[in-house]
Structure formats: structure tokens, C-alpha cells
PDB file of N, CA and C in Angstrom:
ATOM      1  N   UNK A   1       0.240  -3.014  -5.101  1.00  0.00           N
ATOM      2  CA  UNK A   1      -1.071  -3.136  -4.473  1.00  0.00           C
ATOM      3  C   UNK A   1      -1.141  -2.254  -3.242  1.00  0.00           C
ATOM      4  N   UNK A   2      -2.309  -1.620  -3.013  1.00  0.00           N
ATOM      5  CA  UNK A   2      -2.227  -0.613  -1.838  1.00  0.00           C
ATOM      6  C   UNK A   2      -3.310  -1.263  -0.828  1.00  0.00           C
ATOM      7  N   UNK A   3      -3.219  -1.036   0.207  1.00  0.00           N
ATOM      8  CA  UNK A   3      -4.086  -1.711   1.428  1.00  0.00           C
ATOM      9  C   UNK A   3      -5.139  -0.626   1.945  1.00  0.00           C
ATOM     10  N   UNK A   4      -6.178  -1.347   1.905  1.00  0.00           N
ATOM     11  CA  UNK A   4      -7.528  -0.476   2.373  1.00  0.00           C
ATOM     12  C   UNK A   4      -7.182   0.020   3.426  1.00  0.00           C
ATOM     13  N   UNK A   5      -7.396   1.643   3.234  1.00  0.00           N
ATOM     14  CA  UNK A   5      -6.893   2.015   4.475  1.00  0.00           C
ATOM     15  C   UNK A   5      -7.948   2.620   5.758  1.00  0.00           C
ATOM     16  N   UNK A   6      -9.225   2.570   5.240  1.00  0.00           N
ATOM     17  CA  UNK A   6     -10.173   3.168   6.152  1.00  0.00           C
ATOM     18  C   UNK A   6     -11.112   1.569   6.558  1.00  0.00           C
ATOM     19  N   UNK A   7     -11.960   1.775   7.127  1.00  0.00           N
ATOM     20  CA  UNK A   7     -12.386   0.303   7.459  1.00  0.00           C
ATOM     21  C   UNK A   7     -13.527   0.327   6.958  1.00  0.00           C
ATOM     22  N   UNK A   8     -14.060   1.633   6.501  1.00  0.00           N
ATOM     23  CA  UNK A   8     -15.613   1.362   5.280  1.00  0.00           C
ATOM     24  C   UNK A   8     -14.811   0.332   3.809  1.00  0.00           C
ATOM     25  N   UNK A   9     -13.603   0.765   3.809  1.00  0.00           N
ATOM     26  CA  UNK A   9     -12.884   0.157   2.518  1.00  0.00           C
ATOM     27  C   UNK A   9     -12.881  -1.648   2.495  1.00  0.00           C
ATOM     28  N   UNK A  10     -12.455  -1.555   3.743  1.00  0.00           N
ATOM     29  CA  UNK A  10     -12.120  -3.522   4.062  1.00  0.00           C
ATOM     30  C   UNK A  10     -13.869  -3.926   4.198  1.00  0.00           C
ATOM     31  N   UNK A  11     -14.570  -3.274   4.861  1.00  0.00           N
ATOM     32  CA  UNK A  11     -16.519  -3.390   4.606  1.00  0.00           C
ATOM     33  C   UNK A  11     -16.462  -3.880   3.143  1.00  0.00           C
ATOM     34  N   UNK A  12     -16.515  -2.789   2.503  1.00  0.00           N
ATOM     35  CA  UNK A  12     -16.501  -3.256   0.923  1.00  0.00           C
ATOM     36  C   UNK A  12     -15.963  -4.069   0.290  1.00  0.00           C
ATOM     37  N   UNK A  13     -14.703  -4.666   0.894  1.00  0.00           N
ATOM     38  CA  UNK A  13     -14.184  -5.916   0.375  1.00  0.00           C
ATOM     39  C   UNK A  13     -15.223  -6.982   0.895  1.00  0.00           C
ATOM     40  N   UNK A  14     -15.162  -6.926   2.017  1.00  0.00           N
ATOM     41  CA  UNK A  14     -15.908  -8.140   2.607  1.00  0.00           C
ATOM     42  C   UNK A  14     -17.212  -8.545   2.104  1.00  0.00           C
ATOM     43  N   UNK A  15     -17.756  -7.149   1.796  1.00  0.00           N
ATOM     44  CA  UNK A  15     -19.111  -7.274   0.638  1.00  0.00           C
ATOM     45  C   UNK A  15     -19.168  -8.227  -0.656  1.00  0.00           C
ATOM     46  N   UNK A  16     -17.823  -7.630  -0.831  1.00  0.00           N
ATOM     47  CA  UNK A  16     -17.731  -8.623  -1.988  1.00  0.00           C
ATOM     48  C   UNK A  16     -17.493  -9.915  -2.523  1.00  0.00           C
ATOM     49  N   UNK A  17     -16.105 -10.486  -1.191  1.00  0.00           N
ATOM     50  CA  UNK A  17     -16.232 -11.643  -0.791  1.00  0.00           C
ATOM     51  C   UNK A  17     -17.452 -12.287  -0.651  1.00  0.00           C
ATOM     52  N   UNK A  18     -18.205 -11.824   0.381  1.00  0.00           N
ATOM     53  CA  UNK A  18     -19.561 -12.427   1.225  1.00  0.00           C
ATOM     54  C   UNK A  18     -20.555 -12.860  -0.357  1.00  0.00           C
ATOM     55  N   UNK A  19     -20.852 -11.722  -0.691  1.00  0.00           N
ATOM     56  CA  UNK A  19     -21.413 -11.958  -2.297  1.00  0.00           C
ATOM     57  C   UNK A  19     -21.016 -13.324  -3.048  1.00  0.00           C
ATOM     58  N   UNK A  20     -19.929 -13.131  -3.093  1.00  0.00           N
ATOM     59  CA  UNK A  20     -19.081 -14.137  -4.269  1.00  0.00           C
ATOM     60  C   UNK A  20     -19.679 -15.285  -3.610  1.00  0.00           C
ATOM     61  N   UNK A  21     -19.360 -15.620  -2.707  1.00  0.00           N
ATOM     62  CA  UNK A  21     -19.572 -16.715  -2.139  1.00  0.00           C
ATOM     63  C   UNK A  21     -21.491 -17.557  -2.150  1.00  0.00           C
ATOM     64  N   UNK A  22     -22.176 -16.383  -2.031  1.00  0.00           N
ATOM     65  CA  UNK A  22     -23.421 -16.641  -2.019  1.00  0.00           C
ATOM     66  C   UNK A  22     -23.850 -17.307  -3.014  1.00  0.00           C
ATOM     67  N   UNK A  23     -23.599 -16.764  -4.679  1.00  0.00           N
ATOM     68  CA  UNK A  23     -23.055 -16.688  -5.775  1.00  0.00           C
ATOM     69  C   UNK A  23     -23.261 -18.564  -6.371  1.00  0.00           C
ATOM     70  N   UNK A  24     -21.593 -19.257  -5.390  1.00  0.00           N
ATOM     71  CA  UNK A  24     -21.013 -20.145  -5.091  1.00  0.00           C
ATOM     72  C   UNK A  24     -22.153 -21.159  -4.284  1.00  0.00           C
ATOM     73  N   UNK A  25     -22.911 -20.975  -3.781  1.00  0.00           N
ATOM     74  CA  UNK A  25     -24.207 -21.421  -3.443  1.00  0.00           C
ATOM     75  C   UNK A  25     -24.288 -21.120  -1.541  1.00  0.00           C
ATOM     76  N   UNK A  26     -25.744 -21.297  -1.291  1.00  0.00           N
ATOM     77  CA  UNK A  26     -26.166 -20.907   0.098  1.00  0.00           C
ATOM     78  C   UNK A  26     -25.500 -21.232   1.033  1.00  0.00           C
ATOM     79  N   UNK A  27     -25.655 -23.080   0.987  1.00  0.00           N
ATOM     80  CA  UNK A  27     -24.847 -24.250   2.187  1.00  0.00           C
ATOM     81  C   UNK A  27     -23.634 -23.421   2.647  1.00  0.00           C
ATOM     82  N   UNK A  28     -22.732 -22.908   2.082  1.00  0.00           N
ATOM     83  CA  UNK A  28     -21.636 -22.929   2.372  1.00  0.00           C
ATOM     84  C   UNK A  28     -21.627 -21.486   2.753  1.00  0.00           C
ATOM     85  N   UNK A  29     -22.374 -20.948   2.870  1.00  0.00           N
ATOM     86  CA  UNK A  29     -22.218 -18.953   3.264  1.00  0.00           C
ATOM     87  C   UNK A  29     -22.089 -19.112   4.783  1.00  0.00           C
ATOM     88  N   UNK A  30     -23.547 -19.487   5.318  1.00  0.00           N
ATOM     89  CA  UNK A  30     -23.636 -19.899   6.740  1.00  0.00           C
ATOM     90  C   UNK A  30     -22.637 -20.648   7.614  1.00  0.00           C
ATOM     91  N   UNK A  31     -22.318 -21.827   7.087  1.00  0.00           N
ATOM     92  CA  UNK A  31     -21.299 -22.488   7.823  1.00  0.00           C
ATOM     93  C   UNK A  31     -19.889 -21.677   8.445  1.00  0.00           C
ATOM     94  N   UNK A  32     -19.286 -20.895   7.558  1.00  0.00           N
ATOM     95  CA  UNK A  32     -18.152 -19.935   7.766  1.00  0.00           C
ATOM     96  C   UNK A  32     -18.817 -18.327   8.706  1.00  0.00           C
ATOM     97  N   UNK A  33     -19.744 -18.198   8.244  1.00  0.00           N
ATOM     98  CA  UNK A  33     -19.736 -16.896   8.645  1.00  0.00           C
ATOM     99  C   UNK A  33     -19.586 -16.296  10.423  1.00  0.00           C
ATOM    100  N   UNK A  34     -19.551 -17.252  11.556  1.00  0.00           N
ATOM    101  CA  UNK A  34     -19.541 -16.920  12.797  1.00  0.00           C
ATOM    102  C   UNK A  34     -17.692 -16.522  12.698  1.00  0.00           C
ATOM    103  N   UNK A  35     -17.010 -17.316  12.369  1.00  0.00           N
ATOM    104  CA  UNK A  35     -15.544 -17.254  12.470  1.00  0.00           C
ATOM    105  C   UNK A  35     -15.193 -15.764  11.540  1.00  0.00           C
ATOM    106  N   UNK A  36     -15.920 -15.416  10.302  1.00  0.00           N
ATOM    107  CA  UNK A  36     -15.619 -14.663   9.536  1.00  0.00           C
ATOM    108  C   UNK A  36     -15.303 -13.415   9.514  1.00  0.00           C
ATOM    109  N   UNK A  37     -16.271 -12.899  11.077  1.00  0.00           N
ATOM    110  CA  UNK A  37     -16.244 -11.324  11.572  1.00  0.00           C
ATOM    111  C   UNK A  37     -14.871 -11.379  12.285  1.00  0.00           C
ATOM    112  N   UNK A  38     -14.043 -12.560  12.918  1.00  0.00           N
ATOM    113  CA  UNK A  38     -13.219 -11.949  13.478  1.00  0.00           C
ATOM    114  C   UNK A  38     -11.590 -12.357  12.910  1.00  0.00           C
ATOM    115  N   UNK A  39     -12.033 -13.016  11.376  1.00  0.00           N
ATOM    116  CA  UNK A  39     -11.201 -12.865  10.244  1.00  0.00           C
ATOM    117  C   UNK A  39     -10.978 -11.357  10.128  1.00  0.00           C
ATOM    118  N   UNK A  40     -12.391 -10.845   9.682  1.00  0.00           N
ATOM    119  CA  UNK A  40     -12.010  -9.399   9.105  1.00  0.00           C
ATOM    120  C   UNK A  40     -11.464  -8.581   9.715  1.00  0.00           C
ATOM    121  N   UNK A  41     -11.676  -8.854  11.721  1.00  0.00           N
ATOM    122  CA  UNK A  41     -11.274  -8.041  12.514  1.00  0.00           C
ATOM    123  C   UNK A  41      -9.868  -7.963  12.595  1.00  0.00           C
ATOM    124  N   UNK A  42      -9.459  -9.598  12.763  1.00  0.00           N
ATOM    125  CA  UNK A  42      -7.663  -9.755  12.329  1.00  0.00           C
ATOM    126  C   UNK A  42      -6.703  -9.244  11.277  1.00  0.00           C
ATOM    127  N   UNK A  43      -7.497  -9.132  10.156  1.00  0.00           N
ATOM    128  CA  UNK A  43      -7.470  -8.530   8.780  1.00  0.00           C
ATOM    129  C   UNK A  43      -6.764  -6.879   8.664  1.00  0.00           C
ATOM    130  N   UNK A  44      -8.087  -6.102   9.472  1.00  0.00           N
ATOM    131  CA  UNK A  44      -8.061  -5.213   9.802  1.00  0.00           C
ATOM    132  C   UNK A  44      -7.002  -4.366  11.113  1.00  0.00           C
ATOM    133  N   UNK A  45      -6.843  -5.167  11.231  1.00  0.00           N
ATOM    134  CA  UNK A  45      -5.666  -4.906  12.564  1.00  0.00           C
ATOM    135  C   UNK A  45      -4.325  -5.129  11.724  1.00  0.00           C
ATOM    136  N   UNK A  46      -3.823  -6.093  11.090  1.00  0.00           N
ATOM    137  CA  UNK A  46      -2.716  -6.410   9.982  1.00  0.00           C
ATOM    138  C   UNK A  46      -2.547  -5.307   9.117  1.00  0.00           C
ATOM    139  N   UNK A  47      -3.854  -4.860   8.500  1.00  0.00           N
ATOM    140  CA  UNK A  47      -3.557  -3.625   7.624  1.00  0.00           C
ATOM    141  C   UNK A  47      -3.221  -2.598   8.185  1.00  0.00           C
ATOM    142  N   UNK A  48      -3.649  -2.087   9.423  1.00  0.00           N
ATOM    143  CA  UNK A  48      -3.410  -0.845  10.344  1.00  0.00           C
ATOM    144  C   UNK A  48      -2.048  -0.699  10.743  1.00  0.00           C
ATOM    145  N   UNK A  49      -1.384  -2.352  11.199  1.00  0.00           N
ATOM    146  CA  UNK A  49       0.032  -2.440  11.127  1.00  0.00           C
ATOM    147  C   UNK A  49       0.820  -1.995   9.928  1.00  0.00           C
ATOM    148  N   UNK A  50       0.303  -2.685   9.036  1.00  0.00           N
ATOM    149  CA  UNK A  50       1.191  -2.459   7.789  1.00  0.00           C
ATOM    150  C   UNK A  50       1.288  -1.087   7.223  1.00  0.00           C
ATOM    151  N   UNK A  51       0.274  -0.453   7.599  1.00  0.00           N
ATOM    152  CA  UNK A  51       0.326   1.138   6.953  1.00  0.00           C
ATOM    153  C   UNK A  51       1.067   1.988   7.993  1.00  0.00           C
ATOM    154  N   UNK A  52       0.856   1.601   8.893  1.00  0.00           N
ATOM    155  CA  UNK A  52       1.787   2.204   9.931  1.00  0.00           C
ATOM    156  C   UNK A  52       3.233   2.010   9.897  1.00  0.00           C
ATOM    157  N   UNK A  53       3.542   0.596   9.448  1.00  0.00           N
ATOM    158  CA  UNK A  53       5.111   0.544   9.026  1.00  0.00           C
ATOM    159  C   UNK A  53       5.539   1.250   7.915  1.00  0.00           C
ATOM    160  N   UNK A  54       4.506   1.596   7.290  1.00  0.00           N
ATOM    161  CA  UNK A  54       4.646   1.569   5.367  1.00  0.00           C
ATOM    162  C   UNK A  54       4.997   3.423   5.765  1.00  0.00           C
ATOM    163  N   UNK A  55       4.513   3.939   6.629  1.00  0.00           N
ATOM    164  CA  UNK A  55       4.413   5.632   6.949  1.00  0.00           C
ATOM    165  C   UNK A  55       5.778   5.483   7.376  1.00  0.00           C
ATOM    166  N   UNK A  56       6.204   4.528   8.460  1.00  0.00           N
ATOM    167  CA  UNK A  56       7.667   4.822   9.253  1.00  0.00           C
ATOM    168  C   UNK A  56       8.788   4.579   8.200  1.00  0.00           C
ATOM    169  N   UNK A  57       8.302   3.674   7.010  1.00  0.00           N
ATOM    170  CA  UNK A  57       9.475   3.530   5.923  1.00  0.00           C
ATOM    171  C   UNK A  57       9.099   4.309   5.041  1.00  0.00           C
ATOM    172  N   UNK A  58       8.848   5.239   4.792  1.00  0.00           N
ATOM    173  CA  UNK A  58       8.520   6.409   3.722  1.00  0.00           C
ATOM    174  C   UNK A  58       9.488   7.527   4.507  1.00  0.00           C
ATOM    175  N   UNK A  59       9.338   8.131   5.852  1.00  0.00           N
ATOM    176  CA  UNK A  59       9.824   8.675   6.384  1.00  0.00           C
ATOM    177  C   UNK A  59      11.614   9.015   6.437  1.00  0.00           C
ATOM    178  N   UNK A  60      11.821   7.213   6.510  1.00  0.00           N
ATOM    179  CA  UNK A  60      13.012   7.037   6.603  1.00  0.00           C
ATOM    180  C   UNK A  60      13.990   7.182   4.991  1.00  0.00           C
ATOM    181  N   UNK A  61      12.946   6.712   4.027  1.00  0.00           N
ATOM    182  CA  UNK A  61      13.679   6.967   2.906  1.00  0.00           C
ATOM    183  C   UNK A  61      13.704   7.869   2.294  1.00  0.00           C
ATOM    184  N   UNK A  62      12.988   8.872   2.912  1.00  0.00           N
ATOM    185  CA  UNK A  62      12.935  10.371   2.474  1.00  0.00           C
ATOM    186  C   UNK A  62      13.938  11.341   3.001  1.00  0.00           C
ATOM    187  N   UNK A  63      14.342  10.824   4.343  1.00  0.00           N
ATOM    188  CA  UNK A  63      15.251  10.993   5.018  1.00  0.00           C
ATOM    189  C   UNK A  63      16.877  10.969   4.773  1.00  0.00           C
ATOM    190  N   UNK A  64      17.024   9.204   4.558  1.00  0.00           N
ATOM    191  CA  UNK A  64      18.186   8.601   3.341  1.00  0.00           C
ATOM    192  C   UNK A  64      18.193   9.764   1.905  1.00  0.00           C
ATOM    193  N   UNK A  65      17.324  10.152   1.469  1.00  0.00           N
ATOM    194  CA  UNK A  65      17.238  10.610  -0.129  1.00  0.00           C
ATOM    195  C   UNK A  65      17.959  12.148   0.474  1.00  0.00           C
ATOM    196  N   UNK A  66      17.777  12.598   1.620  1.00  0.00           N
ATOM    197  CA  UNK A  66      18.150  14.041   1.699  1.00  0.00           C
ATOM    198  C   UNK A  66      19.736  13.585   1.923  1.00  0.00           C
ATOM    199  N   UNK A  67      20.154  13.232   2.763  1.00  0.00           N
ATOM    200  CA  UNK A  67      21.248  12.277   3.472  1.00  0.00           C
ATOM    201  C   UNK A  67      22.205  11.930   1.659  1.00  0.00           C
ATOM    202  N   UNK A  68      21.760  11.255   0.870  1.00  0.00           N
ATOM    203  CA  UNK A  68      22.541  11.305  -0.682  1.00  0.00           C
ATOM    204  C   UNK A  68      22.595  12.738  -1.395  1.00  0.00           C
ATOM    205  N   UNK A  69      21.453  13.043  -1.385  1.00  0.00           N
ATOM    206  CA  UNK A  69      21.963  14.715  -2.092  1.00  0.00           C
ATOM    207  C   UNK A  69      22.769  15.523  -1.375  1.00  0.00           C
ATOM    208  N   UNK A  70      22.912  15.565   0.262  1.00  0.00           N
ATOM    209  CA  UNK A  70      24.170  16.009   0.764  1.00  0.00           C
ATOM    210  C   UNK A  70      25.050  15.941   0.085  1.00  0.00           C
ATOM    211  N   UNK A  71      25.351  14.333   0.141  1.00  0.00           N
ATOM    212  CA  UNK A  71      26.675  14.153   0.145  1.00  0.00           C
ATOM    213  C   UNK A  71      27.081  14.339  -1.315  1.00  0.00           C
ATOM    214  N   UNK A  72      26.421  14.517  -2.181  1.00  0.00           N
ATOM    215  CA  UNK A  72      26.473  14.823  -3.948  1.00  0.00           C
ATOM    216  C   UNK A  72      27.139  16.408  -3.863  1.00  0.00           C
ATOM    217  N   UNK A  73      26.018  16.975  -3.254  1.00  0.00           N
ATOM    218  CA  UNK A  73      26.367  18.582  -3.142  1.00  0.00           C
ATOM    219  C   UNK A  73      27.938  18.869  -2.332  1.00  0.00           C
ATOM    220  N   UNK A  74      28.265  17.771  -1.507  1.00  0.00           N
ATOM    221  CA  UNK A  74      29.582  17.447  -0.498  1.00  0.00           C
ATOM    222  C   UNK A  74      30.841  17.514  -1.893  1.00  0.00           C
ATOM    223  N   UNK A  75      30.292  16.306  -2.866  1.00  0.00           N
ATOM    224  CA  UNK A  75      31.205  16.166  -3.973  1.00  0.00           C
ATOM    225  C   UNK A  75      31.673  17.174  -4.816  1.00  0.00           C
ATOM    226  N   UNK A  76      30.555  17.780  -5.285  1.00  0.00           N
ATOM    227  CA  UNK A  76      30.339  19.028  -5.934  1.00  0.00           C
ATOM    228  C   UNK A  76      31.857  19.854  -5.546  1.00  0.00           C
ATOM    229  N   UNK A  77      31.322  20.691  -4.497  1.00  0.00           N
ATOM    230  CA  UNK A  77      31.978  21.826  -4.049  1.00  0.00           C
ATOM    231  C   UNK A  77      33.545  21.135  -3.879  1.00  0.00           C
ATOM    232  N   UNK A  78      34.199  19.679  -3.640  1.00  0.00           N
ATOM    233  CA  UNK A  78      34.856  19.040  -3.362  1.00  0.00           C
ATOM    234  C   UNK A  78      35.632  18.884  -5.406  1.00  0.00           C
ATOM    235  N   UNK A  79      35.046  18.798  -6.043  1.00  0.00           N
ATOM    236  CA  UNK A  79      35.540  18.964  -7.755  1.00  0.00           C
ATOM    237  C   UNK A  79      35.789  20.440  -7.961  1.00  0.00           C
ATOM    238  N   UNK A  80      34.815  21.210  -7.611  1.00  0.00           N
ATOM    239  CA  UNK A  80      34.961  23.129  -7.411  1.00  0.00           C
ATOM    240  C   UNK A  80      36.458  22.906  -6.864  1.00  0.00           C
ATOM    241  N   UNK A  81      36.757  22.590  -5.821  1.00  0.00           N
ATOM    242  CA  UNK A  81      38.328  22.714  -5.226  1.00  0.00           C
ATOM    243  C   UNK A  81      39.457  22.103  -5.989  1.00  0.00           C
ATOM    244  N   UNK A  82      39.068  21.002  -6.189  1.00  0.00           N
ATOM    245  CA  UNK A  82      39.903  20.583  -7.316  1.00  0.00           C
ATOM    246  C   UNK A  82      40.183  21.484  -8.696  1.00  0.00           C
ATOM    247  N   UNK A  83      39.248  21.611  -9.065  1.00  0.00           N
ATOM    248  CA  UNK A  83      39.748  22.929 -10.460  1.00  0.00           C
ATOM    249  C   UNK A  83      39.631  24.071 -10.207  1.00  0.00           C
ATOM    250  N   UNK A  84      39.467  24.506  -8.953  1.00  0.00           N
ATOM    251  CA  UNK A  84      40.058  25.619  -8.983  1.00  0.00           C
ATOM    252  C   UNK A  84      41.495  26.342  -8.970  1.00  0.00           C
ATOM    253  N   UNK A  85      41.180  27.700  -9.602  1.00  0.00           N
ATOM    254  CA  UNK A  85      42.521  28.024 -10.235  1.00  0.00           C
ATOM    255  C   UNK A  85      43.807  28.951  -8.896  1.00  0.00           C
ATOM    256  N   UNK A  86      42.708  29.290  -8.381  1.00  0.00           N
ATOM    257  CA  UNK A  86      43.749  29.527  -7.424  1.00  0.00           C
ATOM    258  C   UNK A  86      43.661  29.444  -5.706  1.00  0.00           C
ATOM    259  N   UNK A  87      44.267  29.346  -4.953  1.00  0.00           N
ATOM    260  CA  UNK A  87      43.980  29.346  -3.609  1.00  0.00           C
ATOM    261  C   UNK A  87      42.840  29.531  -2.905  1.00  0.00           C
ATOM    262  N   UNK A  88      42.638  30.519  -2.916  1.00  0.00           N
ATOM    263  CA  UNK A  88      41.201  31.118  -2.554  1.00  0.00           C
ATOM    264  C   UNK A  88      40.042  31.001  -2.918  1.00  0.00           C
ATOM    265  N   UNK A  89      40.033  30.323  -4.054  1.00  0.00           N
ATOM    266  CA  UNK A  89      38.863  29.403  -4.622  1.00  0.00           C
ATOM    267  C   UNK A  89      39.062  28.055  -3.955  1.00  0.00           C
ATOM    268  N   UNK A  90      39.993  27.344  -4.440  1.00  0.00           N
ATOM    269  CA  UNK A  90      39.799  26.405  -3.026  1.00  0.00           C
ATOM    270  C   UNK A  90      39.523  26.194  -2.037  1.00  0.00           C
ATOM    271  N   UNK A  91      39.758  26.931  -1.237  1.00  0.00           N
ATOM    272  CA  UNK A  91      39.487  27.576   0.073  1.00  0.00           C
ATOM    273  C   UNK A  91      37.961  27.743   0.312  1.00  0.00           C
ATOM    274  N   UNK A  92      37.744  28.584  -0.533  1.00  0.00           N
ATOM    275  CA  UNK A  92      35.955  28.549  -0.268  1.00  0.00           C
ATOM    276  C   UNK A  92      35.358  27.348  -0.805  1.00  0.00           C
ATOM    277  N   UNK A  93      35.687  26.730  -1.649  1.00  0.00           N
ATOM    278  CA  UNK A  93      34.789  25.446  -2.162  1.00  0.00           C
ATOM    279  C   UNK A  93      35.251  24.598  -1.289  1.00  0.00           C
ATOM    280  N   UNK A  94      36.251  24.343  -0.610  1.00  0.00           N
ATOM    281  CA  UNK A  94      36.599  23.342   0.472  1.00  0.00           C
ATOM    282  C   UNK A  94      35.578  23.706   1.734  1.00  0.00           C
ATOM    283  N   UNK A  95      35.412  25.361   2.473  1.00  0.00           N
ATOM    284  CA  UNK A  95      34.668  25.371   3.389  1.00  0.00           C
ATOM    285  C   UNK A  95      33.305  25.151   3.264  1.00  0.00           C
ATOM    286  N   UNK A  96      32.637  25.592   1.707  1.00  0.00           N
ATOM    287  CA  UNK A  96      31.229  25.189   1.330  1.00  0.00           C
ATOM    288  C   UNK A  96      30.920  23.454   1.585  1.00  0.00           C
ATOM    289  N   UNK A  97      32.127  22.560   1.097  1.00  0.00           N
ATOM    290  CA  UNK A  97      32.134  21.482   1.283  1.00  0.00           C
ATOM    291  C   UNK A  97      31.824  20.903   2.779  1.00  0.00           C
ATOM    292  N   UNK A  98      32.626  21.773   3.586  1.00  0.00           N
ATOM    293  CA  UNK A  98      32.210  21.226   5.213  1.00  0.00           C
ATOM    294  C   UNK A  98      31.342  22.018   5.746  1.00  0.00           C
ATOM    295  N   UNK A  99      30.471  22.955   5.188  1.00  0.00           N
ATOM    296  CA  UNK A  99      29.251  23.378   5.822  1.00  0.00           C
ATOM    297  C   UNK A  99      28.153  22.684   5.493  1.00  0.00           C
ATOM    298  N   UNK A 100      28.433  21.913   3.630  1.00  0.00           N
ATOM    299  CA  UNK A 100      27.411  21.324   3.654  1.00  0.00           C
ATOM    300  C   UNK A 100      26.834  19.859   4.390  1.00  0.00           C
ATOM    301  N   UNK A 101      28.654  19.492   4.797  1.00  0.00           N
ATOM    302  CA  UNK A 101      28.806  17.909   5.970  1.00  0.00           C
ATOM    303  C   UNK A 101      27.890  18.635   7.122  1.00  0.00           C
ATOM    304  N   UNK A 102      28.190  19.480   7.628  1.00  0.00           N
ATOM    305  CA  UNK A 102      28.061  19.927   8.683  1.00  0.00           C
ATOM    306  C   UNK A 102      26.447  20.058   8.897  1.00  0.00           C
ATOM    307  N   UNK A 103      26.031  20.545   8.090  1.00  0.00           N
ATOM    308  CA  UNK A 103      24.226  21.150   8.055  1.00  0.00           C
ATOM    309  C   UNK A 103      23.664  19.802   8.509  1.00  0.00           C
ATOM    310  N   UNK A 104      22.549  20.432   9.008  1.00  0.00           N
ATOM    311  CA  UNK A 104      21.494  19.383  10.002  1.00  0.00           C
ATOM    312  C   UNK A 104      20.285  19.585   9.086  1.00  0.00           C
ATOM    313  N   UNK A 105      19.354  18.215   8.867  1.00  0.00           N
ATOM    314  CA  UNK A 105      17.720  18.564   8.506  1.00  0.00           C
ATOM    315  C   UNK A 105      17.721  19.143   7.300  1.00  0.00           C
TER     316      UNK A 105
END
């Protein structure tokens, strides 16, 4: 489920709520509705949070995802050394190995 993210969007929910309810009969529209605007306002403040966390954890696991393919590409060049056939192939697949520890971003 994704969260309305503009506030014409949560409008349109509330439209629809408000509707439904009418629907459901008159008596009961009026009685709720003074408390209701600052439901939506609370509403609306919760979602602004939540998308804002939802951006800082996208960030971070995009982050983590680069952070694993390092260390894959770390392995890699780290099996390259292992079968390689002679010295100097080792040698370079061992230093590829710690440039790729080494690299930033």
C-alpha cells in the first residue's frame, strides 16, 4: 500500500470517506464533522512522517546493496588469486581485491 503523498490526494480520500458516510445517513455526518478536520490534519502530518522515513530507508538500503556487491566483487578477485597459476597473477588479483575494500561511494 502506498501513502498519499500530496495533500490534494488525502482531500480525495476524505471526499470519499465524507460521501460514504452521508450515504450511511445525514444524523451522523454532522455530529463528527468539527473533530474531523483535525483528524485529517493529524493524518496528514503521520503520512509526511512516514514518507520521510520511507525516503531515509530507501537511501540506506541502496546504500547496504552497493556495500554487498563490494564485497562479492572483494570475493571475486579473492577466487582469481586462488586459481591463479602463477605469482603475479596473484598478486594482481590480491591488489584488485584491496582496492576494491578500499574504494569509497
Amino acid at each position: 500500500m502506498s501513502f498519499p503523498k500530496k495533500r490534494e490526494d488525502v482531500e480525495k480520500v476524505v471526499e470519499e470517506v465524507e460521501s460514504r458516510h452521508e450515504h450511511e445517513g445525514h444524523h451522523h455526518h454532522h455530529h463528527h464533522h468539527e473533530g474531523f478536520e483535525e483528524i485529517v490534519a493529524n493524518l496528514q502530518l503521520l503520512v509526511e512522517s512516514l514518507n520521510a522515513r520511507l525516503s531515509s530507508l530507501e537511501s540506506r538500503v541502496s546504500s547496504q546493496g552497493l556495500e554487498v556487491a563490494r564485497l562479492y566483487k572483494v570475493l571475486s578477485h579473492l577466487v582469481e588469486a586462488l586459481m591463479a597459476s602463477s605469482e603475479e597473477e596473484k598478486r594482481e588479483a590480491l591488489i584488485k581485491a584491496l582496492k576494491t575494500l578500499e574504494a569509497r561511494g
